[in-house]
C-alpha atoms as a PDB file:
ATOM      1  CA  UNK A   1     -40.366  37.815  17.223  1.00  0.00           C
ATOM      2  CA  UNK A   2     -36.567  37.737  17.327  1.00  0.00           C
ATOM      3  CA  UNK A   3     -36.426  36.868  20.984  1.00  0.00           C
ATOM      4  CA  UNK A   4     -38.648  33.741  20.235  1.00  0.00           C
ATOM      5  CA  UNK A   5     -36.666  32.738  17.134  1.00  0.00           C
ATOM      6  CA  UNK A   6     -33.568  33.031  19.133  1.00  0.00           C
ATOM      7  CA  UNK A   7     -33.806  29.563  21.656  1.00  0.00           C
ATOM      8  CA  UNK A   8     -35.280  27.615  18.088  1.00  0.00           C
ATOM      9  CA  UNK A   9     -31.852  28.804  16.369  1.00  0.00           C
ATOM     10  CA  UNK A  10     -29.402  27.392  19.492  1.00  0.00           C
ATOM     11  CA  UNK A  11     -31.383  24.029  19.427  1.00  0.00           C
ATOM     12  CA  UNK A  12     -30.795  23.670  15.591  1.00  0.00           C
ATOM     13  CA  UNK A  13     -27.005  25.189  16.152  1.00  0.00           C
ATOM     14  CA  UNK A  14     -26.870  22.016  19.050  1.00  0.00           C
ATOM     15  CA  UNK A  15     -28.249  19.506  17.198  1.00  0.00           C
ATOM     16  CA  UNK A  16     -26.100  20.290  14.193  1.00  0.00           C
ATOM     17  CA  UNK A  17     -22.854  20.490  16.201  1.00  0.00           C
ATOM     18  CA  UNK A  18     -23.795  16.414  17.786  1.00  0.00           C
ATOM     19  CA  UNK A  19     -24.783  15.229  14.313  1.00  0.00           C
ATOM     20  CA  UNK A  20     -23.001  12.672  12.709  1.00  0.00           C
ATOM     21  CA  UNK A  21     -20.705  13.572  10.058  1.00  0.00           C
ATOM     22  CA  UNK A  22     -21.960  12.542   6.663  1.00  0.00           C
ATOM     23  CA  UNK A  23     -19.892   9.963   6.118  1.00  0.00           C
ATOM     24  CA  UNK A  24     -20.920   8.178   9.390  1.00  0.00           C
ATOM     25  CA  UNK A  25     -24.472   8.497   8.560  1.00  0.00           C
ATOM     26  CA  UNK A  26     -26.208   5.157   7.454  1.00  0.00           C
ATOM     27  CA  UNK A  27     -29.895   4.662   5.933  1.00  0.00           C
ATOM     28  CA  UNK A  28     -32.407   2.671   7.326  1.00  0.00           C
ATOM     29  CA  UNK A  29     -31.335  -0.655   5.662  1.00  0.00           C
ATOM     30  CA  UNK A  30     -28.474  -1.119   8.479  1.00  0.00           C
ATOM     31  CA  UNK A  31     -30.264   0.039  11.686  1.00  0.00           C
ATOM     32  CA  UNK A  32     -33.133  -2.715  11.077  1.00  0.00           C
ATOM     33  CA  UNK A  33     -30.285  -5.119  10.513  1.00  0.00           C
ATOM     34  CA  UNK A  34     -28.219  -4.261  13.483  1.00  0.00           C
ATOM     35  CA  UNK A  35     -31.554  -4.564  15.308  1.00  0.00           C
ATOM     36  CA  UNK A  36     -32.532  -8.061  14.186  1.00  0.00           C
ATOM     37  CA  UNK A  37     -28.939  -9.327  14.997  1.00  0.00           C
ATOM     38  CA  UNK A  38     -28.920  -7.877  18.462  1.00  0.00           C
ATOM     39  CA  UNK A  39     -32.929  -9.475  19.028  1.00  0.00           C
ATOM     40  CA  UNK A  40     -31.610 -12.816  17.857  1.00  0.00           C
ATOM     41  CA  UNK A  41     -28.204 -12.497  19.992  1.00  0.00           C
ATOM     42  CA  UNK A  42     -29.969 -11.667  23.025  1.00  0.00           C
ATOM     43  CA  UNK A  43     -32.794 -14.313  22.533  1.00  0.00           C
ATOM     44  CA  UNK A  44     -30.476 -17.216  22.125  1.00  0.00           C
ATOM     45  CA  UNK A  45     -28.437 -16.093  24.506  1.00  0.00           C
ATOM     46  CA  UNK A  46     -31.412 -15.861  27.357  1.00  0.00           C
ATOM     47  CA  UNK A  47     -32.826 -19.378  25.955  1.00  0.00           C
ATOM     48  CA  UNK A  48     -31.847 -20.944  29.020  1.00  0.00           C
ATOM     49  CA  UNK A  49     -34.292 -19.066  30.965  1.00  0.00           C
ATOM     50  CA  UNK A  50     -36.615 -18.053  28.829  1.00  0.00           C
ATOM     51  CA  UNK A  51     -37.795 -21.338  26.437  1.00  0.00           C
ATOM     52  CA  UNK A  52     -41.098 -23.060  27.637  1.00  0.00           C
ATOM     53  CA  UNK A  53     -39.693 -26.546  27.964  1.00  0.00           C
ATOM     54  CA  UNK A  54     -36.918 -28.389  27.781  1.00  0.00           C
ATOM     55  CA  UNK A  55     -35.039 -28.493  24.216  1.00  0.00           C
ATOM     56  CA  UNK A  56     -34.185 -32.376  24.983  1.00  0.00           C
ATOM     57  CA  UNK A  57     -37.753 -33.459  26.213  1.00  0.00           C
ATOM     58  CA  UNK A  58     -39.107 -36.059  24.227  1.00  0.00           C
ATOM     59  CA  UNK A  59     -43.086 -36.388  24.487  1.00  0.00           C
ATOM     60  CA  UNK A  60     -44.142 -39.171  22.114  1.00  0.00           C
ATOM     61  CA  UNK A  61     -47.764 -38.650  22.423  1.00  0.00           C
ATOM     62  CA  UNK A  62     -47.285 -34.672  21.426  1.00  0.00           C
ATOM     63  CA  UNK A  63     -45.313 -35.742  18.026  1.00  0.00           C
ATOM     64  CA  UNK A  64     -45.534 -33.927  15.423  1.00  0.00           C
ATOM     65  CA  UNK A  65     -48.133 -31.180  16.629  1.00  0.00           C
ATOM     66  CA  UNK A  66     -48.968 -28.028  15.641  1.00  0.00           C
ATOM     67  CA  UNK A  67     -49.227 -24.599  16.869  1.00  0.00           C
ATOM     68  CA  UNK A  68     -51.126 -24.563  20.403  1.00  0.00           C
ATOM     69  CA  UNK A  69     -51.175 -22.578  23.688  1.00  0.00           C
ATOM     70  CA  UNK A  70     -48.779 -25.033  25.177  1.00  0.00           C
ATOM     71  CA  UNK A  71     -46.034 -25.580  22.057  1.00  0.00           C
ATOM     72  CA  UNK A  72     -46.157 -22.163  20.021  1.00  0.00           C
ATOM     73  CA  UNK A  73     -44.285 -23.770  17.257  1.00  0.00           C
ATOM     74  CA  UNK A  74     -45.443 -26.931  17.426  1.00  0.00           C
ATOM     75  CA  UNK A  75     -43.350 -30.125  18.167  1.00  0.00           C
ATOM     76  CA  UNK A  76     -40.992 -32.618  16.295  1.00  0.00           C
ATOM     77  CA  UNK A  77     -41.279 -35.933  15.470  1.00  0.00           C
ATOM     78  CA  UNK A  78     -39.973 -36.652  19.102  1.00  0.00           C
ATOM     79  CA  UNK A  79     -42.266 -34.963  20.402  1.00  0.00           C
ATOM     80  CA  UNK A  80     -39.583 -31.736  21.527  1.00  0.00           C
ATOM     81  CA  UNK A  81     -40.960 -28.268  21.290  1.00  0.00           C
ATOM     82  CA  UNK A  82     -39.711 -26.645  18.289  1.00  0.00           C
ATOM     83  CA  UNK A  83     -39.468 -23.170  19.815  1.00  0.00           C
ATOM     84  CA  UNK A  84     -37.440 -24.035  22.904  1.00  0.00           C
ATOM     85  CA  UNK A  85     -35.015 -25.877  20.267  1.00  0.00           C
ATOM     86  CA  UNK A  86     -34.552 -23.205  17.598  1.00  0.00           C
ATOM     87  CA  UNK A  87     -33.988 -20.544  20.076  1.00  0.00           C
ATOM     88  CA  UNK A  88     -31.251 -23.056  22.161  1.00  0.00           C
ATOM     89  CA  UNK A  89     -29.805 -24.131  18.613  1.00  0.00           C
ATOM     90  CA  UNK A  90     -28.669 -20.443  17.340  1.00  0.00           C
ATOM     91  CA  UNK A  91     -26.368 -20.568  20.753  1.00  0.00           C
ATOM     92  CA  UNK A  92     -24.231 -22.892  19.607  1.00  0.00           C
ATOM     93  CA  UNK A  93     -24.215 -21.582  15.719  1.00  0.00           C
ATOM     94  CA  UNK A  94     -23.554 -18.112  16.800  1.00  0.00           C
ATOM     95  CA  UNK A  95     -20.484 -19.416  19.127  1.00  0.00           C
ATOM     96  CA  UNK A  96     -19.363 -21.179  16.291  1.00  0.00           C
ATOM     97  CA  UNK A  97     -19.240 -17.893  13.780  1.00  0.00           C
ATOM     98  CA  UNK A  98     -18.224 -15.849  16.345  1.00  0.00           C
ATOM     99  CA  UNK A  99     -15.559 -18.243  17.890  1.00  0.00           C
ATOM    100  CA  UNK A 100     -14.328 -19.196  14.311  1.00  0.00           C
ATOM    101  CA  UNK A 101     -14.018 -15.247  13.226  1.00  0.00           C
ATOM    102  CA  UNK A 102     -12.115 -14.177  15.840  1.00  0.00           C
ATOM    103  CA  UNK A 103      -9.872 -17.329  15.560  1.00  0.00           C
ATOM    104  CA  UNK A 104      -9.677 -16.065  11.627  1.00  0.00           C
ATOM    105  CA  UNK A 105      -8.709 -12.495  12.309  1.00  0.00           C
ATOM    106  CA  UNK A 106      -6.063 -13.279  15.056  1.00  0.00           C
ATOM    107  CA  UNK A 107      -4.134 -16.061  13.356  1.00  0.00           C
ATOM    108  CA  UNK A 108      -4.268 -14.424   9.992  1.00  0.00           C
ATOM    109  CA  UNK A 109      -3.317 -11.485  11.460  1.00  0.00           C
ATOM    110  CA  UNK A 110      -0.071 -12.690  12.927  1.00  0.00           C
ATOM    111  CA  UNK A 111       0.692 -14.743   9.871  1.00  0.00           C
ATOM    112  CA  UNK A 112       0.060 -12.426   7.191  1.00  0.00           C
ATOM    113  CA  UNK A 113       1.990  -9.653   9.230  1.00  0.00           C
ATOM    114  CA  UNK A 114       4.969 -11.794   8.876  1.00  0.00           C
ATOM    115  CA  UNK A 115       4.472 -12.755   5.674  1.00  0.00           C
ATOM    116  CA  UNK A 116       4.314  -9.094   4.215  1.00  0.00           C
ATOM    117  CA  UNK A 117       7.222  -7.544   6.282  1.00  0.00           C
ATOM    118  CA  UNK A 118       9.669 -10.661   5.624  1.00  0.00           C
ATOM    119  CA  UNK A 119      10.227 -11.638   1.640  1.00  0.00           C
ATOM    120  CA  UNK A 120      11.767 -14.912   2.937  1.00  0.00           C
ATOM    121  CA  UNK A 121       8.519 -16.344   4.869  1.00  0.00           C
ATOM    122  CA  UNK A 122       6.555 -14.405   2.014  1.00  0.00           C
ATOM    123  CA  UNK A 123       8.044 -16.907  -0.497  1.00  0.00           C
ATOM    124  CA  UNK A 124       7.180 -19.843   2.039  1.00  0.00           C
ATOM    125  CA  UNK A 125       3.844 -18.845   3.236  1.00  0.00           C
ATOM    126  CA  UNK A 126       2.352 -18.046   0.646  1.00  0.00           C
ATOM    127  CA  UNK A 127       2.306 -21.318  -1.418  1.00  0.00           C
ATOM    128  CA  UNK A 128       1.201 -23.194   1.387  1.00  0.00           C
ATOM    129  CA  UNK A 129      -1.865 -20.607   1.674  1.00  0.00           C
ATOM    130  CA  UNK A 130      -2.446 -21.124  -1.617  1.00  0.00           C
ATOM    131  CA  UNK A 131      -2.552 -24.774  -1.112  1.00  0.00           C
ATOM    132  CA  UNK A 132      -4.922 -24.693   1.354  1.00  0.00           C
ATOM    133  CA  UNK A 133      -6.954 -22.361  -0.885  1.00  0.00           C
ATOM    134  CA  UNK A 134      -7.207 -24.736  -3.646  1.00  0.00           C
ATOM    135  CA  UNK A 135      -8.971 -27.346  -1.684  1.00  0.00           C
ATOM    136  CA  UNK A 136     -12.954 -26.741  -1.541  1.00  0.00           C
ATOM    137  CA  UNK A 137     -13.821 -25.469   1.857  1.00  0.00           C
ATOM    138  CA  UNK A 138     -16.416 -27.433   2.569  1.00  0.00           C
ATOM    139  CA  UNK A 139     -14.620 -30.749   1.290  1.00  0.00           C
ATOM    140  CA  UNK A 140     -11.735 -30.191   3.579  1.00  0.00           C
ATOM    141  CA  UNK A 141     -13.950 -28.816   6.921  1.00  0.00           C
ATOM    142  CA  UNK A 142     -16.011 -32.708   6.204  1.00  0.00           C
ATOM    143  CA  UNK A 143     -12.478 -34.412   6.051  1.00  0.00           C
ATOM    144  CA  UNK A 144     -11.476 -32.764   9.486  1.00  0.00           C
ATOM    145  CA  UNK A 145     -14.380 -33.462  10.765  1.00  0.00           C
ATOM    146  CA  UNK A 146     -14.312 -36.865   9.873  1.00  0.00           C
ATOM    147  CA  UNK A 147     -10.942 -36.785  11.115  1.00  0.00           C
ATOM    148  CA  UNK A 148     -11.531 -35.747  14.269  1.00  0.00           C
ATOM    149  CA  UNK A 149     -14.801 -36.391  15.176  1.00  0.00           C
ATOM    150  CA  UNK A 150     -18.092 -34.531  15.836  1.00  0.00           C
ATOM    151  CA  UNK A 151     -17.802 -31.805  18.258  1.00  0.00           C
ATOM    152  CA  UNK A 152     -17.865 -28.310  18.339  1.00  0.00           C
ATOM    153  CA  UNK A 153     -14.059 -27.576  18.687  1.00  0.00           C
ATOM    154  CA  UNK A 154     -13.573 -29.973  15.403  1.00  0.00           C
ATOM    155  CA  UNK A 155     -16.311 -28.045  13.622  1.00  0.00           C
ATOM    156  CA  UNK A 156     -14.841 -24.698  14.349  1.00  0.00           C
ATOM    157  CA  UNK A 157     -11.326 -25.572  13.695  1.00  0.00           C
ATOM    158  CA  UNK A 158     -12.383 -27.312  10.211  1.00  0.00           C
ATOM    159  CA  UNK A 159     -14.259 -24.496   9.161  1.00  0.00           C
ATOM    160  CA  UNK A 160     -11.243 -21.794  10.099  1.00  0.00           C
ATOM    161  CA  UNK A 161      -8.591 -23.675   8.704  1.00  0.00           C
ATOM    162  CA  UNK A 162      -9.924 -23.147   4.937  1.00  0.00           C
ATOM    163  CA  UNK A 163     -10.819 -19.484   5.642  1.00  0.00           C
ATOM    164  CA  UNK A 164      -7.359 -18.723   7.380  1.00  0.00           C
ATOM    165  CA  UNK A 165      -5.566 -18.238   3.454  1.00  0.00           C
ATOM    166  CA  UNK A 166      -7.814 -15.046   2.838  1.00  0.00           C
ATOM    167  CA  UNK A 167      -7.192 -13.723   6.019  1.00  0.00           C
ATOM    168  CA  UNK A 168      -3.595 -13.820   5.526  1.00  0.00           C
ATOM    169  CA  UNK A 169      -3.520 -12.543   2.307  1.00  0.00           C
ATOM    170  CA  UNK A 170      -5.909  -9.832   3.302  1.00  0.00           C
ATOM    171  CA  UNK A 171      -3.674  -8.539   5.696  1.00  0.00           C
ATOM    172  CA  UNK A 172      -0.418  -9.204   3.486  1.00  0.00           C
ATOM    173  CA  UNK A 173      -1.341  -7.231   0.797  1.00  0.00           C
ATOM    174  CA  UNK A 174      -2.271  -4.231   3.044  1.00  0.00           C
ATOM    175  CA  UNK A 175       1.441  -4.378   4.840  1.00  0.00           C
ATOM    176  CA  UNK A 176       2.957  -4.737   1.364  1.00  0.00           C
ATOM    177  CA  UNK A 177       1.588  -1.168   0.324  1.00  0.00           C
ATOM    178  CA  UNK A 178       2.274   0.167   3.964  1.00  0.00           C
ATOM    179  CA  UNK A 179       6.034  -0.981   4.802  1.00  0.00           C
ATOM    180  CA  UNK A 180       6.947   1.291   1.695  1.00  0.00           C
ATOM    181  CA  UNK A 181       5.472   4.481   3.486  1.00  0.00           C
ATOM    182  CA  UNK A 182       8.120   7.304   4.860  1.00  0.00           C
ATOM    183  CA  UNK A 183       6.840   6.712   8.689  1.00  0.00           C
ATOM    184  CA  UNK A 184       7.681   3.069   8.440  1.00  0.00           C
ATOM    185  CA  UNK A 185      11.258   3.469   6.899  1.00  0.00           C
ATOM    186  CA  UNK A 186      11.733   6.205   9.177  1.00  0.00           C
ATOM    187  CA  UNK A 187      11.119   3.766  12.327  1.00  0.00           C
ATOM    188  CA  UNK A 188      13.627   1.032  10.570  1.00  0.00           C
ATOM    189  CA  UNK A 189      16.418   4.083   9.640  1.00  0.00           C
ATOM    190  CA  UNK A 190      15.871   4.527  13.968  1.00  0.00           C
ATOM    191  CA  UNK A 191      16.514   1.185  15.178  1.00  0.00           C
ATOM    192  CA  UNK A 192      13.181   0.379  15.944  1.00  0.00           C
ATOM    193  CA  UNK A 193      12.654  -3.145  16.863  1.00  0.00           C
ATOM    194  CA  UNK A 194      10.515  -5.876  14.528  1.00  0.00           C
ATOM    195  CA  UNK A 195       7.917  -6.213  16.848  1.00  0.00           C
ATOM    196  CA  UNK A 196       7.272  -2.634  17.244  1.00  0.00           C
ATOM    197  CA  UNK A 197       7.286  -1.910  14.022  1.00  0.00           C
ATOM    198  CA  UNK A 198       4.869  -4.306  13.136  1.00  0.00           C
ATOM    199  CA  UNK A 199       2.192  -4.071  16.090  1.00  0.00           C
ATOM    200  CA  UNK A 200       2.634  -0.087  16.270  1.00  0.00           C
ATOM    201  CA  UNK A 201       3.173   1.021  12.432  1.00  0.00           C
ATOM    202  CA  UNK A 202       1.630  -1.721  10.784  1.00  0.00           C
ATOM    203  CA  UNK A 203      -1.070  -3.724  12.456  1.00  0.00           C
ATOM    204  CA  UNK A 204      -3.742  -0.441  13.019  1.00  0.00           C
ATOM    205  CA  UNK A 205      -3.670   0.031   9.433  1.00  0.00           C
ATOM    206  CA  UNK A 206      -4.766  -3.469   8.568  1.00  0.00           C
ATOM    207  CA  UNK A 207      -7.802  -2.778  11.535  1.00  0.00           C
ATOM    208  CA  UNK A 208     -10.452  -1.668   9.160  1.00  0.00           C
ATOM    209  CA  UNK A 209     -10.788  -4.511   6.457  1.00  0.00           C
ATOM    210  CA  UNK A 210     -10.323  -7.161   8.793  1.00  0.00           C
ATOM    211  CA  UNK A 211     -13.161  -6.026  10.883  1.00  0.00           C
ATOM    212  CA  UNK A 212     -15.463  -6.080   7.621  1.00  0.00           C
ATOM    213  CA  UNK A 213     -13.437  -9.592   7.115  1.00  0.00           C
ATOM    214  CA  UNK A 214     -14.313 -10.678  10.013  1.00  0.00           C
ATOM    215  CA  UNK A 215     -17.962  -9.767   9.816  1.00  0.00           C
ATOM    216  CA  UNK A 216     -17.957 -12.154   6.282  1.00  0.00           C
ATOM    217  CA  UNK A 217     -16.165 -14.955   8.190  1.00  0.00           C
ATOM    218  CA  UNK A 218     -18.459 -14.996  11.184  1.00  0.00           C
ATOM    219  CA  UNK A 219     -21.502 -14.978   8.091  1.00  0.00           C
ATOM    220  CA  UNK A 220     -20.102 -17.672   6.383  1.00  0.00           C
ATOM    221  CA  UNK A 221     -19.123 -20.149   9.438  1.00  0.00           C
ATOM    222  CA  UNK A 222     -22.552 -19.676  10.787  1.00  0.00           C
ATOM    223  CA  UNK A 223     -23.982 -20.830   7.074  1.00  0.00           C
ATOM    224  CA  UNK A 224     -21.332 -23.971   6.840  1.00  0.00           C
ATOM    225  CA  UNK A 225     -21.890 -25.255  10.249  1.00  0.00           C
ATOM    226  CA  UNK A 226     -25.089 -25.475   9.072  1.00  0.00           C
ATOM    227  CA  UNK A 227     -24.074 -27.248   6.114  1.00  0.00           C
ATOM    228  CA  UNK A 228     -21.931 -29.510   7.650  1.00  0.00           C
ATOM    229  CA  UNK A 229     -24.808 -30.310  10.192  1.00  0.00           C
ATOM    230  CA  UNK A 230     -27.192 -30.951   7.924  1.00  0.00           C
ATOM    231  CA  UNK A 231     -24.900 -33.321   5.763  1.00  0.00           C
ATOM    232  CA  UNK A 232     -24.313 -35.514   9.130  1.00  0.00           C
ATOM    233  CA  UNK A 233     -20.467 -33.714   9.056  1.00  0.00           C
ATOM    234  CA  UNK A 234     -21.423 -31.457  11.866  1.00  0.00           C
ATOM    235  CA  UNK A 235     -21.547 -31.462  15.680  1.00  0.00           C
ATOM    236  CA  UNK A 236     -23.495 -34.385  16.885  1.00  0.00           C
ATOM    237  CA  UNK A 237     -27.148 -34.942  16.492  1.00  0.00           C
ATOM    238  CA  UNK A 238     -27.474 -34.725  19.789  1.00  0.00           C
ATOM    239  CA  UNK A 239     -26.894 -31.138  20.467  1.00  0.00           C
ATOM    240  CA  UNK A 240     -29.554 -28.593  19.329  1.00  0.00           C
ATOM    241  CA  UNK A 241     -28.312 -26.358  16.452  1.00  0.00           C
ATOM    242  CA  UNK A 242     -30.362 -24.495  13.283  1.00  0.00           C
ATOM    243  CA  UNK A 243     -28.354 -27.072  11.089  1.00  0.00           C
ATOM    244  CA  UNK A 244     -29.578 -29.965  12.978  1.00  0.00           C
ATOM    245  CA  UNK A 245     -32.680 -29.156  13.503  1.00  0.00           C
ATOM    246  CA  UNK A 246     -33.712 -28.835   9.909  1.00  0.00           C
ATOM    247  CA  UNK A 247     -31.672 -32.095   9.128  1.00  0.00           C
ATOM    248  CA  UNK A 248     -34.102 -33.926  11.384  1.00  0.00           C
ATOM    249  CA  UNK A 249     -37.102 -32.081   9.601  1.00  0.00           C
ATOM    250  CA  UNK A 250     -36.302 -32.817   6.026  1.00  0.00           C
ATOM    251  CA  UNK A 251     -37.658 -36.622   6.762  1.00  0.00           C
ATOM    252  CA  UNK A 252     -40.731 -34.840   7.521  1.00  0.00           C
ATOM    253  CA  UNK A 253     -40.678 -31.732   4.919  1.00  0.00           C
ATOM    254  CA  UNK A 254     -43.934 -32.879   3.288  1.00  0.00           C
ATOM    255  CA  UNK A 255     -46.068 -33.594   6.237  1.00  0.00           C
ATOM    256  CA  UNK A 256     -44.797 -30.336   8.743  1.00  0.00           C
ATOM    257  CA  UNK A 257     -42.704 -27.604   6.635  1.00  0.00           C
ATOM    258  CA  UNK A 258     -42.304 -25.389   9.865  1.00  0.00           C
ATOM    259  CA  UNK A 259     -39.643 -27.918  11.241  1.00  0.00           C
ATOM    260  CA  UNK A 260     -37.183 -26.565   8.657  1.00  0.00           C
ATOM    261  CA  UNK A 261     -38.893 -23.422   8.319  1.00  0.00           C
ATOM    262  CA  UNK A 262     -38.421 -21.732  11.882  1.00  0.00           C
ATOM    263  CA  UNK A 263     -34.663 -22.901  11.927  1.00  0.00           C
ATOM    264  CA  UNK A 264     -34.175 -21.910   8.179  1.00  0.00           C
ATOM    265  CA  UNK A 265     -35.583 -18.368   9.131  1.00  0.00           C
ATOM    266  CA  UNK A 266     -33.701 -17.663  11.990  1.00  0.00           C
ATOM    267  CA  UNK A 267     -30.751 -19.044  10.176  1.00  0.00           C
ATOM    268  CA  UNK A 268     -31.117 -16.710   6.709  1.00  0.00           C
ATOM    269  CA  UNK A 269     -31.806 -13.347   9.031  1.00  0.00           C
ATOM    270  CA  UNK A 270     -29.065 -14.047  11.219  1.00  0.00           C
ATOM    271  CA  UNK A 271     -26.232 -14.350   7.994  1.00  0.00           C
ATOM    272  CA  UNK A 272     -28.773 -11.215   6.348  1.00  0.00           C
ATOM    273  CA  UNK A 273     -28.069  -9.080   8.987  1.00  0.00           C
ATOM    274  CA  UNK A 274     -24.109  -9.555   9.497  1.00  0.00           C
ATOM    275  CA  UNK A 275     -23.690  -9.473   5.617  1.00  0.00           C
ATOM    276  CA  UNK A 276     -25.709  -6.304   5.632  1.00  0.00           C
ATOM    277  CA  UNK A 277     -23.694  -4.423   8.636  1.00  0.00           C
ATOM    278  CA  UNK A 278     -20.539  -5.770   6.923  1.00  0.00           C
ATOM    279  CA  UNK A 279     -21.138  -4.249   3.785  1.00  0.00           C
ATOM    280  CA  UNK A 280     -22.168  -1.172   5.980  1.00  0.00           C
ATOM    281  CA  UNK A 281     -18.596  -1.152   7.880  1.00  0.00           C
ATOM    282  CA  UNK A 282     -16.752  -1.201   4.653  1.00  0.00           C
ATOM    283  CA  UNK A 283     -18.889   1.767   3.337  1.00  0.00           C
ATOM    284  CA  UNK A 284     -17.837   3.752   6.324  1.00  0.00           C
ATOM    285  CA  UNK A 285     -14.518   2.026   6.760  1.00  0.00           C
ATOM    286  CA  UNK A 286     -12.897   2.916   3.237  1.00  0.00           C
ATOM    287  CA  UNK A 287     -10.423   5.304   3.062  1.00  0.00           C
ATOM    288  CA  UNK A 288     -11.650   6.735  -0.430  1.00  0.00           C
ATOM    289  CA  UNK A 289     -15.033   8.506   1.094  1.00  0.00           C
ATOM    290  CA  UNK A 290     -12.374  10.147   3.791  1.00  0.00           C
ATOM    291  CA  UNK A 291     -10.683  11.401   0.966  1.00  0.00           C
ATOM    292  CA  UNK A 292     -14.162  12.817  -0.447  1.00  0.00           C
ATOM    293  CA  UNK A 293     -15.162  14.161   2.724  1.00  0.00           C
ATOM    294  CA  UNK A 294     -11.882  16.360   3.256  1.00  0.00           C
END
């Protein structure tokens, strides 16, 4: 009876010795989250060679059909097949979050590192961030656009220039707590060169919250692209994207709801999702439940 108890009590010792720690542990909320984004990622990004028919292909006797064996979604009021062009449109509104957080995190990184170690550009900096942070976002990403044009580099760059100011101050207020700590003033007491300093004492600590920033930013660029696209603002009409889509359906909301339906889901699970594994990532992130663990 011992003997056979003995090989049960090593595989509960081994499982218990991989296990997660409790603090890494996550309910079931995130997994089905993380598991929707990735399904969505990896179906726009095979659209190419997976959609039924081409996302441009106009068919004007097929307009405005239903659900059949040949369009599964039905078709648009050109005649395109709504499934080809909801599954090509979330590659260009996931580039755009994407693209536009990573833009976020990097130039708000560098300026807000600056800004928190140097008082002098901290004084400057600042009330030009604050400037840009009094403007409404969407106002001044429609004035860029208008600006500049419709395209997808105008897009992204008016929708990261209003979201650079919390980036910034993000990371500045996390280096103004930091530079006071004994390790830092022990690497300026040294000799230790501004650069160094800065990318070796100062930049992993600001790591965590701008990668649950980030998360927010890519969210929220993905939800004002569409915005902008369906206010005309966006890329052009031309080019497939969930925002664009549903701007062409509205005309025809009452007759065929599923043209701004299928978009409109794919678009809310998407932004569901990364707001979800955000929030997750600053659960586990925060330094207050390593302080509970220990």
């Amino acid at each position: 009876m011992v003997a056979s108890q003995q090989p049960a009590a090593r595989l509960q010792w081994l499982f218990g010795a991989i296990a997660l720690p409790r603090r890494w542990r996550v309910g079931a909320g995130p997994v089905i989250a993380a598991a929707v984004l990735a399904a969505i990622v990896l179906v726009t990004l095979l659209a190419p060679f997976i959609v039924p028919h081409d996302p441009m292909a106009m068919d004007a006797v097929q307009r405005l059909k239903g659900p059949n064996d040949i369009y599964p979604l039905g078709t648009d009021a050109f005649g395109r097949d709504v499934l080809s062009r909801v599954l090509t449109g979330g590659r260009i509104s996931l580039f755009i979050g994407i693209g536009t957080a990573v833009v976020n995190v990097l130039v708000g990184l560098l300026i807000g590192l600056v800004s928190g170690f140097f008082r002098l550009a901290d004084a400057i900096v600042m009330r030009v961030m604050d400037s840009l942070m009094a403007i409404p976002s969407i106002l001044l990403a429609v004035a860029l656009v208008a600006l500049n044009g419709p395209s997808i580099w105008s897009v992204m760059a008016a929708i990261a220039i209003p979201e650079i100011p919390r980036v910034v101050r993000l990371v500045r207020s996390v280096v103004l707590s930091v530079r006071e700590e004994p390790y830092v003033e022990a690497a300026i007491s040294l000799g230790s060169s501004m650069p160094k300093i800065l990318w070796q004492h100062l930049m992993p600590n600001t790591l965590a919250p701008l990668i649950v920033q980030g998360t927010y930013i890519c969210a929220s660029a993905i939800l004002t692209e569409a915005i902008l696209s369906f206010l005309g603002a966006g890329v052009s009409t031309e080019i497939p994207t969930w925002g664009n889509i549903m701007a062409e359906g509205r005309t025809y909301f009452q007759l065929k709801p599923s043209l701004i339906f299928w978009p409109g889901l794919m678009l809310s699970l998407c932004i569901l999702s990364i707001n979800l594994l955000g929030d997750t990532a600053r659960d586990l992130l925060d330094p207050r439940l390593k302080k509970r663990e220990g």
